[in-house]
Protein backbone atom coordinates (compact mmCIF):
# COMPACT_ATOMS: atom_id res chain seq x y z
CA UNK A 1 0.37 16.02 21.32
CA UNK A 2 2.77 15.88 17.96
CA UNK A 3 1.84 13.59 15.20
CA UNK A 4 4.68 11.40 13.75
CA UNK A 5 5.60 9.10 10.55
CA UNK A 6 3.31 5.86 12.14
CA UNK A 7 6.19 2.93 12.01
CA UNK A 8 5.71 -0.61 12.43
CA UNK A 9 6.96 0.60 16.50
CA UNK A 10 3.08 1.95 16.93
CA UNK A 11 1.45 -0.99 15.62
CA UNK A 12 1.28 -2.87 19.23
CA UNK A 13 -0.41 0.33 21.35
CA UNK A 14 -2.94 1.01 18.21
CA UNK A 15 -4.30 -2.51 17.53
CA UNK A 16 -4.51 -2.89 21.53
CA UNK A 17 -6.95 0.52 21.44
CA UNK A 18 -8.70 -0.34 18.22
CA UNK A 19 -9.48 -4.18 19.84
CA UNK A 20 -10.54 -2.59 23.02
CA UNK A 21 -13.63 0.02 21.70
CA UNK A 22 -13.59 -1.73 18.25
CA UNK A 23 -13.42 -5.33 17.92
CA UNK A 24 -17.38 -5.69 18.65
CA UNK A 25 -17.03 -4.65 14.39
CA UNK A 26 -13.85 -6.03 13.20
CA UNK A 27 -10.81 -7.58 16.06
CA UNK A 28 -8.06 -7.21 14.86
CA UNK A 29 -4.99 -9.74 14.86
CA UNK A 30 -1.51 -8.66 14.92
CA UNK A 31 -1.09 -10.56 11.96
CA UNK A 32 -3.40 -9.14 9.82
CA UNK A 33 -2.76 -5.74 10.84
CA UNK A 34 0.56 -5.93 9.69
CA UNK A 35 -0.43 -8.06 6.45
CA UNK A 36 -2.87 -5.03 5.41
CA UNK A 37 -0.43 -2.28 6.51
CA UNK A 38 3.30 -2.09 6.60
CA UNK A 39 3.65 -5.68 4.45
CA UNK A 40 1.69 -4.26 1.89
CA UNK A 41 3.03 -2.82 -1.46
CA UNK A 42 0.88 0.07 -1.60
CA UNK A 43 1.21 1.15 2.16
CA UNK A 44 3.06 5.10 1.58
CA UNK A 45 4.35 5.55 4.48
CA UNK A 46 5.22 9.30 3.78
CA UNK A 47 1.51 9.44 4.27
CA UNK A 48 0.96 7.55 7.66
CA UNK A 49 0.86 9.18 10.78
CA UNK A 50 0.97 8.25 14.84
CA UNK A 51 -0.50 10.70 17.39
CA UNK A 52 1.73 10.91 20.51
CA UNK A 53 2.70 12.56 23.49
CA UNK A 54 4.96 11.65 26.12
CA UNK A 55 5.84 8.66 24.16
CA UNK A 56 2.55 7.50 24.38
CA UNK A 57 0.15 6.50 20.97
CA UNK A 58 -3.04 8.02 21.10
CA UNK A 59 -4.03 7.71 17.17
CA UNK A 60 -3.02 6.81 13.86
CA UNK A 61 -4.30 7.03 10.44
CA UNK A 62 -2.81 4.29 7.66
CA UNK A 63 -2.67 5.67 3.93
CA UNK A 64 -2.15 4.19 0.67
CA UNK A 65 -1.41 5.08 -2.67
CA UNK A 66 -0.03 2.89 -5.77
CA UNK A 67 3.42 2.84 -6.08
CA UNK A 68 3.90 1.66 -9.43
CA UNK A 69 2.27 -0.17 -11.89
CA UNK A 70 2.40 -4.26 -11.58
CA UNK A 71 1.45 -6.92 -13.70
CA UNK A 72 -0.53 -4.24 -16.12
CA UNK A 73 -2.62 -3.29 -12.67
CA UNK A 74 -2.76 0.68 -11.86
CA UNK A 75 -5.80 2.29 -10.07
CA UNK A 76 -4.35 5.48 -11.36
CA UNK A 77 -1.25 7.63 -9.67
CA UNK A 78 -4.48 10.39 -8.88
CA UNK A 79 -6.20 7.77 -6.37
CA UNK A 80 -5.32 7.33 -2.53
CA UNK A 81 -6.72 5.47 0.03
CA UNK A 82 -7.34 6.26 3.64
CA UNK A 83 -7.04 2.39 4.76
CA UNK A 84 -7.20 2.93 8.61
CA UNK A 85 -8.22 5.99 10.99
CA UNK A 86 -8.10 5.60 15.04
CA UNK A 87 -8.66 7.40 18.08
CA UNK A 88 -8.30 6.30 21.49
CA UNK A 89 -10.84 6.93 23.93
CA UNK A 90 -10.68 9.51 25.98
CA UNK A 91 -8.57 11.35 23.13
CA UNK A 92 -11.78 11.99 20.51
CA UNK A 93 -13.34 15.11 20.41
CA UNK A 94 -10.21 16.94 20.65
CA UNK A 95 -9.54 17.33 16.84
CA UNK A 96 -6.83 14.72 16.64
CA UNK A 97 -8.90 13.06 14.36
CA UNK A 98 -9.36 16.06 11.92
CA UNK A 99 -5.42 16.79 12.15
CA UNK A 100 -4.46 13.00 11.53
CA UNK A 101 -7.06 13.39 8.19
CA UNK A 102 -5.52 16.21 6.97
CA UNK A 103 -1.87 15.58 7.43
CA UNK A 104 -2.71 12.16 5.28
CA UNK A 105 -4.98 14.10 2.96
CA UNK A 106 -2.27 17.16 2.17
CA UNK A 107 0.73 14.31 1.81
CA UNK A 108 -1.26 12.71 -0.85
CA UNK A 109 -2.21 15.37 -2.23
CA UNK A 110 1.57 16.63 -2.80
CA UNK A 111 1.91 13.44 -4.45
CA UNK A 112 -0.57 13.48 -7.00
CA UNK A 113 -3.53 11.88 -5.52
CA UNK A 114 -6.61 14.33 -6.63
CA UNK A 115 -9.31 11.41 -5.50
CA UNK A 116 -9.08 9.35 -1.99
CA UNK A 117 -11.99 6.65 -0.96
CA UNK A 118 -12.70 5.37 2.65
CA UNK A 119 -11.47 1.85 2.25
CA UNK A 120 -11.45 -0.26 -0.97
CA UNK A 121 -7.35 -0.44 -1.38
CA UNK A 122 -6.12 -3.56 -1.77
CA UNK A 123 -5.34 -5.63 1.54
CA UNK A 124 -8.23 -3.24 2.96
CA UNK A 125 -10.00 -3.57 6.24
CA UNK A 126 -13.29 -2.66 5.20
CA UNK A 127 -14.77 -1.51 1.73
CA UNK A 128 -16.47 1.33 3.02
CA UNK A 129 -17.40 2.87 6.30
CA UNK A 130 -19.54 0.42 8.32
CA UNK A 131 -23.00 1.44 8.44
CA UNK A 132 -23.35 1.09 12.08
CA UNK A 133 -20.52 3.84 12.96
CA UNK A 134 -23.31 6.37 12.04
CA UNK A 135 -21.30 9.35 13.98
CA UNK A 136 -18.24 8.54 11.71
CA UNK A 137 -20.34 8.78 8.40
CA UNK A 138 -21.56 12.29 9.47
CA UNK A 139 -17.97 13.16 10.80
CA UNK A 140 -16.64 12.18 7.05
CA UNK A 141 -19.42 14.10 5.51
CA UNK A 142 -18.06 17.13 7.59
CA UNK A 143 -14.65 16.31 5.84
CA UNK A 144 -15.71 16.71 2.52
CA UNK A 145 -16.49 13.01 1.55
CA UNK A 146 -19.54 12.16 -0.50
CA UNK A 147 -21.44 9.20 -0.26
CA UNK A 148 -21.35 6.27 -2.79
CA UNK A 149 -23.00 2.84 -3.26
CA UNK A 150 -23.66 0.39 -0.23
CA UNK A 151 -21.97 -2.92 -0.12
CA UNK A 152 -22.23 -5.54 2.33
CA UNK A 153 -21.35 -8.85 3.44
CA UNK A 154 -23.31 -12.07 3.88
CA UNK A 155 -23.19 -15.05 5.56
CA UNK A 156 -24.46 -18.76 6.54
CA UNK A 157 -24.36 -21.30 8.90
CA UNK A 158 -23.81 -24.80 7.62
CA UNK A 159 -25.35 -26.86 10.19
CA UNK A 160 -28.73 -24.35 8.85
CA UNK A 161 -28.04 -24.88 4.95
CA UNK A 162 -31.28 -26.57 3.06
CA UNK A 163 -29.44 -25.65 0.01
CA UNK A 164 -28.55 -29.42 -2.62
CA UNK A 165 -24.68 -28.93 -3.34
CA UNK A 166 -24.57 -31.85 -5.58
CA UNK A 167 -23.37 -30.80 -9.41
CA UNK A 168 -24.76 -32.89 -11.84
CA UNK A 169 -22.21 -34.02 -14.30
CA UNK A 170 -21.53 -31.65 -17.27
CA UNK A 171 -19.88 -33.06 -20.63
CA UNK A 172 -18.60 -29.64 -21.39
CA UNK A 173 -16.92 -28.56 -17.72
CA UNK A 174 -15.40 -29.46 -15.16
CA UNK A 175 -15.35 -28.21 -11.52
CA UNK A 176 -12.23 -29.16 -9.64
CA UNK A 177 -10.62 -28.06 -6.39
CA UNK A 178 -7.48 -26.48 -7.76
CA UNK A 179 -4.45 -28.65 -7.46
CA UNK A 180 -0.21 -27.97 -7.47
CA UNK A 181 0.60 -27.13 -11.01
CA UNK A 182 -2.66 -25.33 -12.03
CA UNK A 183 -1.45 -22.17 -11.00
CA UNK A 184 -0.29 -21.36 -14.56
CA UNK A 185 -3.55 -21.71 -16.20
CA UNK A 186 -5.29 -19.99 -13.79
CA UNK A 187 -3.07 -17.05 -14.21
CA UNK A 188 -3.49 -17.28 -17.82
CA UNK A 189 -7.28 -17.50 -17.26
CA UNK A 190 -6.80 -14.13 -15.14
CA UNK A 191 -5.10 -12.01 -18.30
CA UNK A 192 -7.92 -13.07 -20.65
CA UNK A 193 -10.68 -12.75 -18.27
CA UNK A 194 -10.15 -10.52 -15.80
CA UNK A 195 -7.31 -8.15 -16.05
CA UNK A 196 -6.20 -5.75 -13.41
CA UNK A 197 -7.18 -6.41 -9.52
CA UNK A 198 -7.80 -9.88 -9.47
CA UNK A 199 -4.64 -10.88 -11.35
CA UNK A 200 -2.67 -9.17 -9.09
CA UNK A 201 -4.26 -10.20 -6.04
CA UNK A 202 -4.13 -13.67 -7.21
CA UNK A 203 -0.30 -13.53 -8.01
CA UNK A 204 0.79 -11.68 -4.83
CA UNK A 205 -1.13 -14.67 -3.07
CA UNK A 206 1.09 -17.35 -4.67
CA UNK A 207 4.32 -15.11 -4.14
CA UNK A 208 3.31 -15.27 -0.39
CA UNK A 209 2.88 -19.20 -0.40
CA UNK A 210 -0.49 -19.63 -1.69
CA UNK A 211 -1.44 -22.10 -3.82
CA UNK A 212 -4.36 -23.27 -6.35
CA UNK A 213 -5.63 -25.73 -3.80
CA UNK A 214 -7.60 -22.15 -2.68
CA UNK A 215 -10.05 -21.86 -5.36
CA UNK A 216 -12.05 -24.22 -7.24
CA UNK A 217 -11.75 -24.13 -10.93
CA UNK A 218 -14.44 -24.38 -14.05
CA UNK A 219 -12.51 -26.27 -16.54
CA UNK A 220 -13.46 -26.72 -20.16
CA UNK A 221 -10.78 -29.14 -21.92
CA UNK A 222 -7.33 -27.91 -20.42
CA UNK A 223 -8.69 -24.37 -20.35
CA UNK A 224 -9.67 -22.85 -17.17
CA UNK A 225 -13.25 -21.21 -17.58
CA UNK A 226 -14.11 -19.81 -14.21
CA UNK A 227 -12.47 -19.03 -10.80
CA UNK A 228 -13.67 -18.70 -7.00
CA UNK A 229 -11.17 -18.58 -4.24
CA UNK A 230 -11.72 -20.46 -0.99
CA UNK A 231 -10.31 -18.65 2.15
CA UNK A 232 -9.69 -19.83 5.22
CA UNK A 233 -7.92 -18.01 8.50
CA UNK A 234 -4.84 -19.98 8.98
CA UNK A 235 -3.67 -18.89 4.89
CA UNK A 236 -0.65 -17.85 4.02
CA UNK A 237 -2.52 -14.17 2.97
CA UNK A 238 -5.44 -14.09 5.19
CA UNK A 239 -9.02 -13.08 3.20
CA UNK A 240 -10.97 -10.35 3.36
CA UNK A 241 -13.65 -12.77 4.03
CA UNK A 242 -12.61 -14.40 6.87
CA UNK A 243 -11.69 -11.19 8.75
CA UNK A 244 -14.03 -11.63 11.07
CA UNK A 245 -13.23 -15.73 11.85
CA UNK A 246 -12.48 -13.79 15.58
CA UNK A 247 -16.26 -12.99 16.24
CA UNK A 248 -16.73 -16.75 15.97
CA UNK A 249 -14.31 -18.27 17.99
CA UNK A 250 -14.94 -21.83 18.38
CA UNK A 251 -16.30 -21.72 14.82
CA UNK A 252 -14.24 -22.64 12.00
CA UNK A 253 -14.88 -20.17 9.29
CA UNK A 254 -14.43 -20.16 5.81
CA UNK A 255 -14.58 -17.78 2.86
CA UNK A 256 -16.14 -17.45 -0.39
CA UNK A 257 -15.13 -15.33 -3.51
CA UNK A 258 -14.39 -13.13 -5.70
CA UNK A 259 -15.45 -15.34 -8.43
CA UNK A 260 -15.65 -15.07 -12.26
CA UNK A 261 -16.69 -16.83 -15.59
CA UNK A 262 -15.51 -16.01 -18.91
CA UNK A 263 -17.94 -13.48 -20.74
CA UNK A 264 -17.38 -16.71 -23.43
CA UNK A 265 -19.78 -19.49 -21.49
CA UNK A 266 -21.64 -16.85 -18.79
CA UNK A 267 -25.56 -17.29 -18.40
CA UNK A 268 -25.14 -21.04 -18.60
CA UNK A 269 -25.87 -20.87 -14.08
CA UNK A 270 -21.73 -21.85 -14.06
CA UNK A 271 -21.83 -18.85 -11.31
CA UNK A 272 -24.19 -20.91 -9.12
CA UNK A 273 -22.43 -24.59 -9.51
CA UNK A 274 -19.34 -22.88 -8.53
CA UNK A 275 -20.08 -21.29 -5.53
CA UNK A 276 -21.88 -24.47 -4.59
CA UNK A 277 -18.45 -26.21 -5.54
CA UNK A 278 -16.58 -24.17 -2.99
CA UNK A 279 -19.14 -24.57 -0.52
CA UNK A 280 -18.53 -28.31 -0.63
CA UNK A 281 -14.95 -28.48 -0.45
CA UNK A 282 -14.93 -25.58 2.46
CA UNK A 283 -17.40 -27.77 4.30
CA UNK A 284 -15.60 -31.10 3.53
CA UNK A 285 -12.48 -28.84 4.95
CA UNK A 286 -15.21 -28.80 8.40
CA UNK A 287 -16.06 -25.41 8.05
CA UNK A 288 -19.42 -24.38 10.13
CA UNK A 289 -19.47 -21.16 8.93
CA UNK A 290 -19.41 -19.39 5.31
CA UNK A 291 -18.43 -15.91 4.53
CA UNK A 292 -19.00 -14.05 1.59
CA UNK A 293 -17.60 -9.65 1.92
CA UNK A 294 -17.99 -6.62 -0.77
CA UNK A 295 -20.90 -8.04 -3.05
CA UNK A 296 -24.10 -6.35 -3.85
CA UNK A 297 -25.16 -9.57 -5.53
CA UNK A 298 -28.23 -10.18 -2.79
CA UNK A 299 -30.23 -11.94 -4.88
CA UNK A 300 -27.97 -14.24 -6.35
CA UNK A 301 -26.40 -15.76 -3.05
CA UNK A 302 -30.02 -15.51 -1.69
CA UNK A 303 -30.31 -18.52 -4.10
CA UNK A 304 -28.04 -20.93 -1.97
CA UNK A 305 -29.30 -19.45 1.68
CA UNK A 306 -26.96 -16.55 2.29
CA UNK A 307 -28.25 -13.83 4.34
CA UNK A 308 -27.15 -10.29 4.65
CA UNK A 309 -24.86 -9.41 7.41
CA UNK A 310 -22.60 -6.37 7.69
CA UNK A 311 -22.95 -3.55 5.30
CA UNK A 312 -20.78 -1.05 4.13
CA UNK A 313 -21.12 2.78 2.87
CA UNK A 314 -18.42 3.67 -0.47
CA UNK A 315 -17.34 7.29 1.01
CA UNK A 316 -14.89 9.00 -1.49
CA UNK A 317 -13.22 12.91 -1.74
């Protein structure tokens, strides 16, 4: 067994082992395997590694680091991210593993990276190690990773929702399903408000074909106030909440968040109206199903009958 640079060539034999002994967590499409790898900006391939023999895949391990710094977002050049780690059955317990880790750890280490978390990059698969792969968490501990916060995911049915999604009408905002030609003020909204991730998330979306129609908007005059995006499987960039559309097939899913106010008109319950905003238009759009990933915010979504569902462990070295 050698290990090799992982190409988009090894993508077919790893998704087709990972699907087979892991998609009771997360199934993975082709699709957004290659979104959250090889597509993505951050994906260092000098990093990424295939386990073979004979021709045959038996591992791989995905890392990232940030390139270079875009639209005034960079994590830091110190900070890598392990976004993807696989063995095939029948291969574990033979250190391939281990030697996958390290080869990823020592290349990004050589350039730079003195900090790497489990998860968390951008285009990520999970934000942490999923609680229920106890054995991994202690294998990672082993590694030298320390444990962080715990995040999870949440979720509702809508045919089960008790929850009143009316608004009533506010002379000072607006809420609006965005529309074309509101993509500039929401951008603008982005560099006052919220700088850094979420700017750049939002702009790679519309370089990929996205548009405003997938987030409602607070609006306040001709200023945008507040944001929440609206996700839904068949998007041009597929959501991190609506990963998991595959565990309901014959469901149609749809995803909530991230969402923000301006620190300007917050603590006026704008949070609440607009997450009951999106829940309206995703169920007008005949969702069944709402999603909501990476929050810690229990309480608050507890509000409109969102129930914990996955959960996640931060693991970083």
């Amino acid at each position: 067994m050698k290990t090799v640079s992982f190409t988009p060539n090894h993508a077919e034999a790893v998704l087709d082992a990972w699907n087979h002994s892991m998609g009771f967590i997360l199934p993975i499409t082709p699709r957004l395997f290659k979104q959250n790898t090889t597509d993505e900006r951050s994906f260092c391939p000098h990093s990424s590694f295939a386990a073979v023999e004979n021709g045959e895949v038996f591992g791989a391990v995905i890392a990232k680091r940030w390139q270079r710094e875009t639209v005034g977002y960079h994590p830091g050049g110190d900070v890598g991210w392990i976004n993807f780690l696989f063995v095939k059955e029948g291969w574990r317990g033979k250190g391939i593993g281990g030697q996958l880790l390290k080869e990823a750890e020592d290349s990004l280490r050589e350039q730079g990276c003195t900090r790497i978390h489990l998860g968390r990059d951008v285009q990520h698969f999970f934000p942490g190690v999923p609680l229920e792969l106890t054995e991994s968490i202690d294998w990672f501990k082993g590694k030298g990773y320390q444990s962080g916060e715990v995040v999870f995911d949440m979720i509702q049915k809508v045919e089960e929702c008790l929850t009143d999604l009316s608004i009533p009408k506010d002379q000072n905002f607006h809420f609006k399903r965005g529309q074309s030609g509101d993509e500039p003020a929401l951008i603008l909204f982005l560099q006052e408000a919220f700088p850094g991730r979420w700017e750049y998330e939002v702009r790679s979306l519309f370089k990929r074909g996205g548009t405003a129609r997938q987030f409602v908007l607070i609006w306040q005059g001709d200023r945008v106030r507040g944001f929440c995006r609206i996700n839904r499987p068949e998007d041009a960039v597929i959501g991190s909440n609506v990963y998991w559309s595959e565990l309901y097939k014959g469901k149609a899913v749809g995803g909530i968040g991230p969402l923000g106010v301006s620190s300007q008109v917050r603590k006026s319950g704008l949070g609440l109206k607009i997450v009951k905003q999106a829940m309206q238009e995703l169920k007008e759009d005949g969702v069944e199903v709402w999603m909501i990933d990476w929050t810690t915010l229990e309480s608050f979504y507890n509000k409109l009958g969102f129930e914990k569902w996955k959960q996640y462990l931060h693991m970083s070295k």
